[in-house]
C-alpha atoms as a PDB file:
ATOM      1  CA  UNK A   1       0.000   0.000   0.000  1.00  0.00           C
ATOM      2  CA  UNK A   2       1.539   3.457  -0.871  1.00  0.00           C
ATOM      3  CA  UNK A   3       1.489   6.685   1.348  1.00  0.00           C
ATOM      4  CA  UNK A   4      -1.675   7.739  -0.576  1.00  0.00           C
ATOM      5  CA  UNK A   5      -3.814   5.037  -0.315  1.00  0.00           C
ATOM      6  CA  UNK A   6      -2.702   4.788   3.607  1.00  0.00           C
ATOM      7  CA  UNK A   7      -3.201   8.325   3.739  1.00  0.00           C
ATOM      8  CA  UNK A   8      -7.118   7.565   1.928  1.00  0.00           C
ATOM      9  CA  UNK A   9      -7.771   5.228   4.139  1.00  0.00           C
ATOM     10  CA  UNK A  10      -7.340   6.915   7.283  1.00  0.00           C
ATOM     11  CA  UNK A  11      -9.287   9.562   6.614  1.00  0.00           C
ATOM     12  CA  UNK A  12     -12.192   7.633   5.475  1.00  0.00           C
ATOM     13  CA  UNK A  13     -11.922   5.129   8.835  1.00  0.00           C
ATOM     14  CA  UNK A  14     -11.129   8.744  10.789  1.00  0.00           C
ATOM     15  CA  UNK A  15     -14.864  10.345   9.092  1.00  0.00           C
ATOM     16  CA  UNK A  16     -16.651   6.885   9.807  1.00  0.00           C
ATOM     17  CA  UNK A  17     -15.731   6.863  13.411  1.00  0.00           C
ATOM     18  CA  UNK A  18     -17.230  10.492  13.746  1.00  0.00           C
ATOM     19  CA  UNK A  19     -20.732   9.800  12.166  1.00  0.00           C
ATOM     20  CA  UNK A  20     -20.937   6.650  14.340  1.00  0.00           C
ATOM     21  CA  UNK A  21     -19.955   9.036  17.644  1.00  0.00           C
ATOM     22  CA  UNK A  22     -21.316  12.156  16.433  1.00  0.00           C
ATOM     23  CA  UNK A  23     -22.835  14.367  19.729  1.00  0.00           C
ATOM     24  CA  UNK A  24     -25.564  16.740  18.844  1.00  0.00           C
ATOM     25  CA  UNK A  25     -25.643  20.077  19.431  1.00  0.00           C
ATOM     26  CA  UNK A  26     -28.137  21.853  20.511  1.00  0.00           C
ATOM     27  CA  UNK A  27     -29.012  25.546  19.106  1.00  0.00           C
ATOM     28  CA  UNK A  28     -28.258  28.556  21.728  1.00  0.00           C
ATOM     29  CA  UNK A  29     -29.237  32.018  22.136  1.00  0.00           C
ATOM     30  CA  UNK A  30     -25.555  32.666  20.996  1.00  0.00           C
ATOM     31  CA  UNK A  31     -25.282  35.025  17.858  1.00  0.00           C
ATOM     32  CA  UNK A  32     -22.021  36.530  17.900  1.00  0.00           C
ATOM     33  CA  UNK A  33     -20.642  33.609  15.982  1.00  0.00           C
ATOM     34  CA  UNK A  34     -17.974  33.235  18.251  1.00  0.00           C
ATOM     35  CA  UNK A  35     -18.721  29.129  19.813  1.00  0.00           C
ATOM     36  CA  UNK A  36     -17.330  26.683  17.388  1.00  0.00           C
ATOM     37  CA  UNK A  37     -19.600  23.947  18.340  1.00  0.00           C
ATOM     38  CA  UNK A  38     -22.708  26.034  18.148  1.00  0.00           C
ATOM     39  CA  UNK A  39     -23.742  25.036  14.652  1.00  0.00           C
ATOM     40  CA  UNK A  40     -26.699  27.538  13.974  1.00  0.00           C
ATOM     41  CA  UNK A  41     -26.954  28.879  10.249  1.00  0.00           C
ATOM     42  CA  UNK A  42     -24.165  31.910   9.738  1.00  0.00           C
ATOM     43  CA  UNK A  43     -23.361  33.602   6.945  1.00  0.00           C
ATOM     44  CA  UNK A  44     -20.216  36.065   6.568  1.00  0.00           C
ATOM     45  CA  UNK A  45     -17.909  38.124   3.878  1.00  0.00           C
ATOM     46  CA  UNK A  46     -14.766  39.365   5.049  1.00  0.00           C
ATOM     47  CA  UNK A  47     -11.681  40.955   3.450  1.00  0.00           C
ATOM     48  CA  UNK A  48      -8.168  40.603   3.754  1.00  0.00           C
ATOM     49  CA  UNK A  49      -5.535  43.089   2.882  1.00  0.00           C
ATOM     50  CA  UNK A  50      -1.927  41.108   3.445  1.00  0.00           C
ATOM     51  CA  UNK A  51       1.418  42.968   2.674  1.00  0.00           C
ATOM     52  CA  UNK A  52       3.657  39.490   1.579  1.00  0.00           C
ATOM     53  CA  UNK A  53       7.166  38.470   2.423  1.00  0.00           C
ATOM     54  CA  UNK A  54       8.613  39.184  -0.858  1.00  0.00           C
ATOM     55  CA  UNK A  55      11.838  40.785  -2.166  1.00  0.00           C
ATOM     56  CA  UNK A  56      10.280  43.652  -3.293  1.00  0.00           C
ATOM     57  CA  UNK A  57       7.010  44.858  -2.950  1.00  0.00           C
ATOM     58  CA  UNK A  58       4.589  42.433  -2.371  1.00  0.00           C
ATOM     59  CA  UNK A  59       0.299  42.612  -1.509  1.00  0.00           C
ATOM     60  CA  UNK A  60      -2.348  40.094  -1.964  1.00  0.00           C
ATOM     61  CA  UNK A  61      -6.301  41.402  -1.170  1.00  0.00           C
ATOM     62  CA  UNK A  62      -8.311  38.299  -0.252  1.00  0.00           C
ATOM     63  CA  UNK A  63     -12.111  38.464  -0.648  1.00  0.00           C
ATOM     64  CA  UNK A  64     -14.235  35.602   1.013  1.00  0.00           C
ATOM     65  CA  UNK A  65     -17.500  34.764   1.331  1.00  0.00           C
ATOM     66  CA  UNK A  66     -18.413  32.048   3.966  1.00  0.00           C
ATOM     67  CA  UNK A  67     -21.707  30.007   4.232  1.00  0.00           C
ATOM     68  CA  UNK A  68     -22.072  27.888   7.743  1.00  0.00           C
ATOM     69  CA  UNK A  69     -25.255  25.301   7.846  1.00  0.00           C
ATOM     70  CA  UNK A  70     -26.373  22.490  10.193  1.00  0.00           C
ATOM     71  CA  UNK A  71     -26.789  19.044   9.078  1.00  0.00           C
ATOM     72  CA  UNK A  72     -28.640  16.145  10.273  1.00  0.00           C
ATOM     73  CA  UNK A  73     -30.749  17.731  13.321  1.00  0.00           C
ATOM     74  CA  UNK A  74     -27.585  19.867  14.249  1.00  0.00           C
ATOM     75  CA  UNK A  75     -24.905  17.090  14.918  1.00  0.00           C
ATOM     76  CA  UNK A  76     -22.926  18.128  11.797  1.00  0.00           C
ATOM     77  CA  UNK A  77     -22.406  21.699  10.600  1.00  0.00           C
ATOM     78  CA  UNK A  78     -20.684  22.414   6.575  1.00  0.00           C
ATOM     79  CA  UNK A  79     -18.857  25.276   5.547  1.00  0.00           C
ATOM     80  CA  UNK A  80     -18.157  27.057   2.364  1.00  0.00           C
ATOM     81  CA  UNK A  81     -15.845  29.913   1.366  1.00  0.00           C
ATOM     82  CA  UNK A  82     -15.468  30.925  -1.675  1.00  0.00           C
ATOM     83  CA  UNK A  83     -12.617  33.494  -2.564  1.00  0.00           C
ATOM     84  CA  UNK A  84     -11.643  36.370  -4.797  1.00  0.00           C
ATOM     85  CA  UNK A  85      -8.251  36.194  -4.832  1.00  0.00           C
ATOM     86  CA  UNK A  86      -5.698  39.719  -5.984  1.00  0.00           C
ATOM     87  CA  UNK A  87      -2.149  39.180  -5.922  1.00  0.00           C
ATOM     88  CA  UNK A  88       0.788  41.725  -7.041  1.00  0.00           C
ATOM     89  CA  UNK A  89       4.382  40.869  -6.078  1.00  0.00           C
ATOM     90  CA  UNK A  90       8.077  42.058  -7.018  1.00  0.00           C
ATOM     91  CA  UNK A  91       9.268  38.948  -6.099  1.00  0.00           C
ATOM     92  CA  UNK A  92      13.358  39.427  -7.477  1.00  0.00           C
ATOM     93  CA  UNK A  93      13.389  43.333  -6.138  1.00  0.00           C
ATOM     94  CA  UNK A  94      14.361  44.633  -9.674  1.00  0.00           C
ATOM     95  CA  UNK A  95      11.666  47.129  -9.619  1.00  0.00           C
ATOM     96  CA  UNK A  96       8.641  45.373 -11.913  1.00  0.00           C
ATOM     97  CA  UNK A  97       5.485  43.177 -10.646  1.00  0.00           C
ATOM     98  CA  UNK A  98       6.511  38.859 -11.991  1.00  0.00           C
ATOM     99  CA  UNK A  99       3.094  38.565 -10.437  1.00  0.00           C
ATOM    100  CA  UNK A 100       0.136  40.653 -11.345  1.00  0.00           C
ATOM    101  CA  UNK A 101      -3.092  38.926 -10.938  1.00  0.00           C
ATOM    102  CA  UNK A 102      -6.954  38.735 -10.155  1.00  0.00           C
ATOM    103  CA  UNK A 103      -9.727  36.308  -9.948  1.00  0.00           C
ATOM    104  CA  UNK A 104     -11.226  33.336  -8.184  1.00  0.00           C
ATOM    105  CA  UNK A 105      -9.002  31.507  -6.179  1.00  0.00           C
ATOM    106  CA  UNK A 106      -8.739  28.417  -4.231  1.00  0.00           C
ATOM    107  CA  UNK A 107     -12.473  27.243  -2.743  1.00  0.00           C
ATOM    108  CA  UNK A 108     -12.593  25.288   0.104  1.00  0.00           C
ATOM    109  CA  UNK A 109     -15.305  23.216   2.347  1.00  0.00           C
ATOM    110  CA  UNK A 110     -15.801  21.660   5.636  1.00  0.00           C
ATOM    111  CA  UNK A 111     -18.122  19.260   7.362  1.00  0.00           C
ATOM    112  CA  UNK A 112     -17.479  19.060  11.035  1.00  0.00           C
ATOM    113  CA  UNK A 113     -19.144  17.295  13.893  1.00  0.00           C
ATOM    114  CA  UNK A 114     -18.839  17.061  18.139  1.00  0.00           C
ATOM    115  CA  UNK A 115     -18.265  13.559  18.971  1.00  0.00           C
ATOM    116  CA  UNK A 116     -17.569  14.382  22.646  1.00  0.00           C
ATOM    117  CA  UNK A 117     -19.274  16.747  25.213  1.00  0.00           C
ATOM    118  CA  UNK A 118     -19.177  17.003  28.706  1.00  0.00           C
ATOM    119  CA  UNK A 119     -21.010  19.669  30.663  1.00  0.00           C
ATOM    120  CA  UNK A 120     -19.679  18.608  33.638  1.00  0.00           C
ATOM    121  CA  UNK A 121     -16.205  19.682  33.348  1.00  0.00           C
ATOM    122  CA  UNK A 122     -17.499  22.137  30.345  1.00  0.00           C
ATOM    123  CA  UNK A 123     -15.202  20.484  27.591  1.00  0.00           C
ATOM    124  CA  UNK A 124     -15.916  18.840  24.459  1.00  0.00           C
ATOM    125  CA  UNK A 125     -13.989  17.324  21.560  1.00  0.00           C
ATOM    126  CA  UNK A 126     -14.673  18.187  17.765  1.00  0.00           C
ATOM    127  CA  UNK A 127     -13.508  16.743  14.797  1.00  0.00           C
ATOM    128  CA  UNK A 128     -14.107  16.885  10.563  1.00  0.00           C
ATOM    129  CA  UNK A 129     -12.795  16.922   7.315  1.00  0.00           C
ATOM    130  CA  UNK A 130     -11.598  19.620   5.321  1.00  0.00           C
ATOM    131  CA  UNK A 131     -11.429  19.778   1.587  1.00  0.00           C
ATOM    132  CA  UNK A 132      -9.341  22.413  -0.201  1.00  0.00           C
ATOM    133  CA  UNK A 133     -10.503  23.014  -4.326  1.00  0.00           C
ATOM    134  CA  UNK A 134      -8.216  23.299  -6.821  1.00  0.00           C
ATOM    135  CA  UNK A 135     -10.626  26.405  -8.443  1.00  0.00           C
ATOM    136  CA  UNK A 136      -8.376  29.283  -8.873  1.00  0.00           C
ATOM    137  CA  UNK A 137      -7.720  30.956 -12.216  1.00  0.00           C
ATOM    138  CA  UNK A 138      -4.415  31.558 -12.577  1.00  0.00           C
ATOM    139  CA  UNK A 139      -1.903  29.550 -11.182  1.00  0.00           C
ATOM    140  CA  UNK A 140      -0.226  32.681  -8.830  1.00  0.00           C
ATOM    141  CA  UNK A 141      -3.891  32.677  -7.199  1.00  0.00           C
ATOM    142  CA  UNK A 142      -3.934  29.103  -5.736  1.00  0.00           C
ATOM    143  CA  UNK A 143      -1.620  25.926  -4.789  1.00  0.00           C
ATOM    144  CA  UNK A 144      -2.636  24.192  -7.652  1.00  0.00           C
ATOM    145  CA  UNK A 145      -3.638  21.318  -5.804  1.00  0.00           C
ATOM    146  CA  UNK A 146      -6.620  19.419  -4.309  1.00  0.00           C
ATOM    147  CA  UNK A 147      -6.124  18.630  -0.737  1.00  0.00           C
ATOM    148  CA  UNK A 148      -7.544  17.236   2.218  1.00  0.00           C
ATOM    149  CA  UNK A 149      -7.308  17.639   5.979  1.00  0.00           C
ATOM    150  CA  UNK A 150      -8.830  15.334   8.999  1.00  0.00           C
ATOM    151  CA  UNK A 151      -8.975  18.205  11.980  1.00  0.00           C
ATOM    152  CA  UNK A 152      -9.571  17.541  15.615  1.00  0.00           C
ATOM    153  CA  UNK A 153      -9.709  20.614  18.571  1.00  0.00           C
ATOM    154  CA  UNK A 154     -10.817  20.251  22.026  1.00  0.00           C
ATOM    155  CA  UNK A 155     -12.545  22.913  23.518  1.00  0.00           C
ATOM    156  CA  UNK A 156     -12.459  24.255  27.182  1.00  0.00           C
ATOM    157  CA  UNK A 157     -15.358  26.455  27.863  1.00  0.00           C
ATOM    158  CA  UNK A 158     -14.557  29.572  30.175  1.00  0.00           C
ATOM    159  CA  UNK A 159     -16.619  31.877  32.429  1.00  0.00           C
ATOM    160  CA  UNK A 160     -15.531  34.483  30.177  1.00  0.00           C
ATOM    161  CA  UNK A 161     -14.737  32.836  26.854  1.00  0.00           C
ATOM    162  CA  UNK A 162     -13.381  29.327  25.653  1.00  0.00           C
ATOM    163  CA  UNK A 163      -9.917  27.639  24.530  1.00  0.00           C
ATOM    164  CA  UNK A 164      -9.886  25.834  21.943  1.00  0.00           C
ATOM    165  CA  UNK A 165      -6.542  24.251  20.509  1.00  0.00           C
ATOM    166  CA  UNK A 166      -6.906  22.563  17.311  1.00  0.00           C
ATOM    167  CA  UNK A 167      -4.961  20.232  14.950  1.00  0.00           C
ATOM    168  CA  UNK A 168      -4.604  19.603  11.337  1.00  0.00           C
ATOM    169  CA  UNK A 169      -2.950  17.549   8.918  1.00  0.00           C
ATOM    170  CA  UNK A 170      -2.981  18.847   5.245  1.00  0.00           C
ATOM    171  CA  UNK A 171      -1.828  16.767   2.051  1.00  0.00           C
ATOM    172  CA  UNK A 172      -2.337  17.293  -1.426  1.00  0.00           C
ATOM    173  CA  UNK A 173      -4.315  13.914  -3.163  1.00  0.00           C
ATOM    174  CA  UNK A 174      -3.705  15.717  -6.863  1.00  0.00           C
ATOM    175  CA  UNK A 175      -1.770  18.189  -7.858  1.00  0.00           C
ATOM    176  CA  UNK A 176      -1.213  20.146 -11.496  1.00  0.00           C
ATOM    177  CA  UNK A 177       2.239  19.749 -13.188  1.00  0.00           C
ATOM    178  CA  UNK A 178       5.120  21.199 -11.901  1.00  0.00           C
ATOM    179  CA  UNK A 179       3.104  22.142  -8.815  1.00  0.00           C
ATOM    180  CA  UNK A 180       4.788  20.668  -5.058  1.00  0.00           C
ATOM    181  CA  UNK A 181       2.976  18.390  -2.975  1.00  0.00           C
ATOM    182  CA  UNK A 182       1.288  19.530  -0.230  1.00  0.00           C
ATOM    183  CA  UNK A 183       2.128  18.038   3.636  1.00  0.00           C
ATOM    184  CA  UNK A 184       1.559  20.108   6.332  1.00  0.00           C
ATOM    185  CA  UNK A 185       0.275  20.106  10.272  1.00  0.00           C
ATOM    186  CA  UNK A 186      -1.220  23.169  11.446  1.00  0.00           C
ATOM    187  CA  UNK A 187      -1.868  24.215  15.229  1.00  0.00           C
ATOM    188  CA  UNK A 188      -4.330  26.306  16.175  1.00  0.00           C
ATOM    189  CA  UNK A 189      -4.386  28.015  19.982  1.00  0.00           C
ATOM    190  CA  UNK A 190      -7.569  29.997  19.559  1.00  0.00           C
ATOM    191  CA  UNK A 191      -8.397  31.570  22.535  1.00  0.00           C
ATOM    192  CA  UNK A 192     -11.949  33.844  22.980  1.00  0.00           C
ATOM    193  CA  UNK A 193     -12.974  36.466  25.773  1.00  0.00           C
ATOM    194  CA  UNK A 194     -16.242  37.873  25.940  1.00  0.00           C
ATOM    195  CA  UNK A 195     -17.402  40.779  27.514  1.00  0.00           C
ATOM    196  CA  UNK A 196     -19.679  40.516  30.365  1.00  0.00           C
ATOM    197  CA  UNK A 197     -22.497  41.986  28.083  1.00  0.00           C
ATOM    198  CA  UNK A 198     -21.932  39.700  25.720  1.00  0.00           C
ATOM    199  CA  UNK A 199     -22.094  42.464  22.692  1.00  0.00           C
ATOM    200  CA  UNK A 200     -18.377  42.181  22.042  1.00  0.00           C
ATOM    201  CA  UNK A 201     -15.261  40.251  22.480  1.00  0.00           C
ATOM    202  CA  UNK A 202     -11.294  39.472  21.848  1.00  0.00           C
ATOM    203  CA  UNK A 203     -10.005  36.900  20.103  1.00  0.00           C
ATOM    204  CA  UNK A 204      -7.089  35.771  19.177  1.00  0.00           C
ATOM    205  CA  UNK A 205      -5.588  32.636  17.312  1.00  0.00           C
ATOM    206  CA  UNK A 206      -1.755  32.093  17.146  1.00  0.00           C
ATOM    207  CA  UNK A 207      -1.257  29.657  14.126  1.00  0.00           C
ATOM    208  CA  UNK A 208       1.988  27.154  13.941  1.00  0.00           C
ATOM    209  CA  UNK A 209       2.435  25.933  10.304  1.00  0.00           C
ATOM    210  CA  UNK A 210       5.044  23.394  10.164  1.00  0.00           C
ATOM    211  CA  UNK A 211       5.600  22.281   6.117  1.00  0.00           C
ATOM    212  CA  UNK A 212       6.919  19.068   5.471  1.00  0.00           C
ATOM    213  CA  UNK A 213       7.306  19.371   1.998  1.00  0.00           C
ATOM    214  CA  UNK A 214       9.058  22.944   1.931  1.00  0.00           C
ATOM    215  CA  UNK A 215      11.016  21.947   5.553  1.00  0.00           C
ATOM    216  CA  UNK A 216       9.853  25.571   6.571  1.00  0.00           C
ATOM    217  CA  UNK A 217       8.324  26.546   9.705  1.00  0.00           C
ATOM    218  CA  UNK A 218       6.340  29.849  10.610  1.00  0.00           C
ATOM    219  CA  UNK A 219       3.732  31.098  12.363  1.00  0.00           C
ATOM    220  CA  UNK A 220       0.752  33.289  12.075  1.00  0.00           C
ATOM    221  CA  UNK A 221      -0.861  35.710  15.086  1.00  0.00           C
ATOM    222  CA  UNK A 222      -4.335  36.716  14.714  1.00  0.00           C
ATOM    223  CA  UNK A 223      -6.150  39.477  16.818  1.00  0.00           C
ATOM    224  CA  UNK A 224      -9.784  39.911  16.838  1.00  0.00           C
ATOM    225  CA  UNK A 225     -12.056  43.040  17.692  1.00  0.00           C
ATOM    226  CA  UNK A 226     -15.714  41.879  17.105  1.00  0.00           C
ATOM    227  CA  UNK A 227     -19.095  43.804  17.854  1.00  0.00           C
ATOM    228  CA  UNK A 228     -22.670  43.300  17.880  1.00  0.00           C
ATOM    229  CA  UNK A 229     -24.739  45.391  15.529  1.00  0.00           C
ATOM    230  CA  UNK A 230     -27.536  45.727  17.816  1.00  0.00           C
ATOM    231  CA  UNK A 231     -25.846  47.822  20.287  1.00  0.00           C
ATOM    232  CA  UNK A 232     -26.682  50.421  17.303  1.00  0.00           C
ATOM    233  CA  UNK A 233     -29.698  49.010  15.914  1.00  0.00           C
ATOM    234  CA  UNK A 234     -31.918  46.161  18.106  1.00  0.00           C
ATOM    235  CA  UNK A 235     -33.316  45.091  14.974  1.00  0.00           C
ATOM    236  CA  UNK A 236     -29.942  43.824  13.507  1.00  0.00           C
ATOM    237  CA  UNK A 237     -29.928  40.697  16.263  1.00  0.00           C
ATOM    238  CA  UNK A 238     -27.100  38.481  14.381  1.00  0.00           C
ATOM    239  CA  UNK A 239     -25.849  40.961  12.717  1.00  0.00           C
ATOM    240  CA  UNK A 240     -22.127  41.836  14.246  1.00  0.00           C
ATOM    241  CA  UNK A 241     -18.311  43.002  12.649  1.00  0.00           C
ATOM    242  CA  UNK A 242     -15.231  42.678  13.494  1.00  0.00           C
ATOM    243  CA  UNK A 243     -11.256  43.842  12.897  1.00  0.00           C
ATOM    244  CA  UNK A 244      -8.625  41.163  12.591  1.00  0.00           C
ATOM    245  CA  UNK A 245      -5.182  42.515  12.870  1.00  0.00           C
ATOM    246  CA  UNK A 246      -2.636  39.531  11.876  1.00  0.00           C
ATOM    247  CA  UNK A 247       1.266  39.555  12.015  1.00  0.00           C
ATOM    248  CA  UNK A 248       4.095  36.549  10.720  1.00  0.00           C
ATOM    249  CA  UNK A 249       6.520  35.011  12.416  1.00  0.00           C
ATOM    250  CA  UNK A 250       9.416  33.339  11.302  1.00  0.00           C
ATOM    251  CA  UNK A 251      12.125  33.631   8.428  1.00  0.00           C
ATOM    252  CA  UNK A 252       9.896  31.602   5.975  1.00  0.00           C
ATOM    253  CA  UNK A 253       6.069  33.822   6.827  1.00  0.00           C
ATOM    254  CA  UNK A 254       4.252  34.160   3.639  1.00  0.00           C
ATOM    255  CA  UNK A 255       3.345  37.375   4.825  1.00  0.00           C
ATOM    256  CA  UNK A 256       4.483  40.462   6.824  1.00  0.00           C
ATOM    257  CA  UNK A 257       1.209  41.243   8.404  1.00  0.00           C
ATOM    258  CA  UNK A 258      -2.725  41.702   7.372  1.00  0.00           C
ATOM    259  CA  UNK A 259      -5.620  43.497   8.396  1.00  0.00           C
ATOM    260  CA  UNK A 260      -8.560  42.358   7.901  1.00  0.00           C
ATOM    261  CA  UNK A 261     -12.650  43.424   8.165  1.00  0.00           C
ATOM    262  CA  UNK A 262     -15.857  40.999   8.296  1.00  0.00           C
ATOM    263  CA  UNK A 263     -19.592  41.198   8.394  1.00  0.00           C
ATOM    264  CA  UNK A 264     -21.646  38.401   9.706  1.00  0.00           C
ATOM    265  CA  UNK A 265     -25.343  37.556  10.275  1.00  0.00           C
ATOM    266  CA  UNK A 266     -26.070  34.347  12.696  1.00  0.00           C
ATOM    267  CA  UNK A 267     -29.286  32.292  13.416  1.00  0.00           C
ATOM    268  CA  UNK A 268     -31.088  33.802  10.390  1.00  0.00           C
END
């Protein structure tokens, strides 16, 4: 058997064991969007403005347009983003964009489950698949690849918040020519603070990406500013926004820093 059929394999036995221990969740009052196991029906758009880690001059604008939805009586919850990808980059310094480009990029989608909760000790354990779509137009606005990646995070809920560390193993099951493999693990540290009124919040998400394939590591730290709509309007109850400030880390980021600004609308 060869690393991708192994690699098939698991993931398939990995999704079966969910649906067979799959917990379900139970809608809450909660709109801000903010509990990952509260699979209510969310829909957001956000934009990203990154300046990139490039010789020269280098800026990518990242458009996105997320779609959350419960399945099966709320035990599993699937996500799509779609993306509108800009990229311009001096990437040798000598003065002229070698990358000047716009349109779709890479799609991906998600179907994730809780296959563990305790509200005794207020933790629970979640778990999915990820699949990442080989849609963009122009090579420079996607990997070039089809990938997948099994994801598992426990969460610790908080009088204030929640912790939530997450892991992920990415690899590529088809990639175009000339294009690298994909083999990555990804750790996620996302930690949330609410305020007491519950019509805003912090959060933050500090990112390890360690790449097999490249033998590069780096890291990525989000900061969140969100706010509920209705402590303008009390008809917009769902409706909230938010500021994401990100920075890289390492001698290998793919990017300097972002900023970036969403809209969202939960429970509708």
């Amino acid at each position: 058997m060869n690393i991708r059929q192994y690699r098939h394999n698991l993931v398939l036995a990995a999704v079966g064991l969910l649906a067979l221990t799959s917990a379900a969740v139970s809608a809450s009052n909660d709109k801000t969007g903010t509990n990952p196991i509260d699979f209510s029906r969310d829909f957001r758009v956000y934009n990203e403005y990154s300046q990139l880690n490039t010789a020269g001059d280098g800026s990518q604008n990242l458009l996105t347009t997320e779609l959350r939805l419960p399945l099966a009586d709320g035990k599993w919850q699937w996500r799509l983003r779609a993306r509108h990808n800009s990229i311009q980059a001096d990437i040798d310094d000598d003065g002229s964009d070698d990358l000047d480009e716009s349109g779709i990029g890479d799609w991906d989608t998600r179907v994730l489950t809780v296959f563990s909760l305790d509200k005794t000790s207020k933790t629970a354990w979640a778990g999915g698949l990820e699949a990442f779509l080989d849609t963009a137009d122009e090579d420079a606005l996607g990997a070039g690849s089809t990938s997948l990646g099994p994801q598992v995070f426990w969460v610790k809920f908080l009088p204030t918040g929640l912790f939530a560390p997450g892991l992920q193993y990415k690899f590529s099951i088809d990639e175009d020519s000339g294009r690298d493999e994909v083999d990555q693990i990804l750790i996620d540290l996302n930690y949330l603070k609410m305020a007491e009124d519950k019509q805003s919040w912090f959060f933050t998400d500090p990112q390890l990406v360690f790449d097999n394939e490249a033998d590069i590591e780096f890291a990525i730290v989000d900061l969140e500013w969100g706010w509920m709509m209705t402590n303008w309007n009390q008809d917009l109850k769902g409706h909230s926004f938010y500021l994401r400030p990100s920075v890289g880390v390492g001698a290998d980021r793919p990017t300097e820093g972002s900023i970036e600004f969403g809209y969202k609308i939960v429970g509708w």
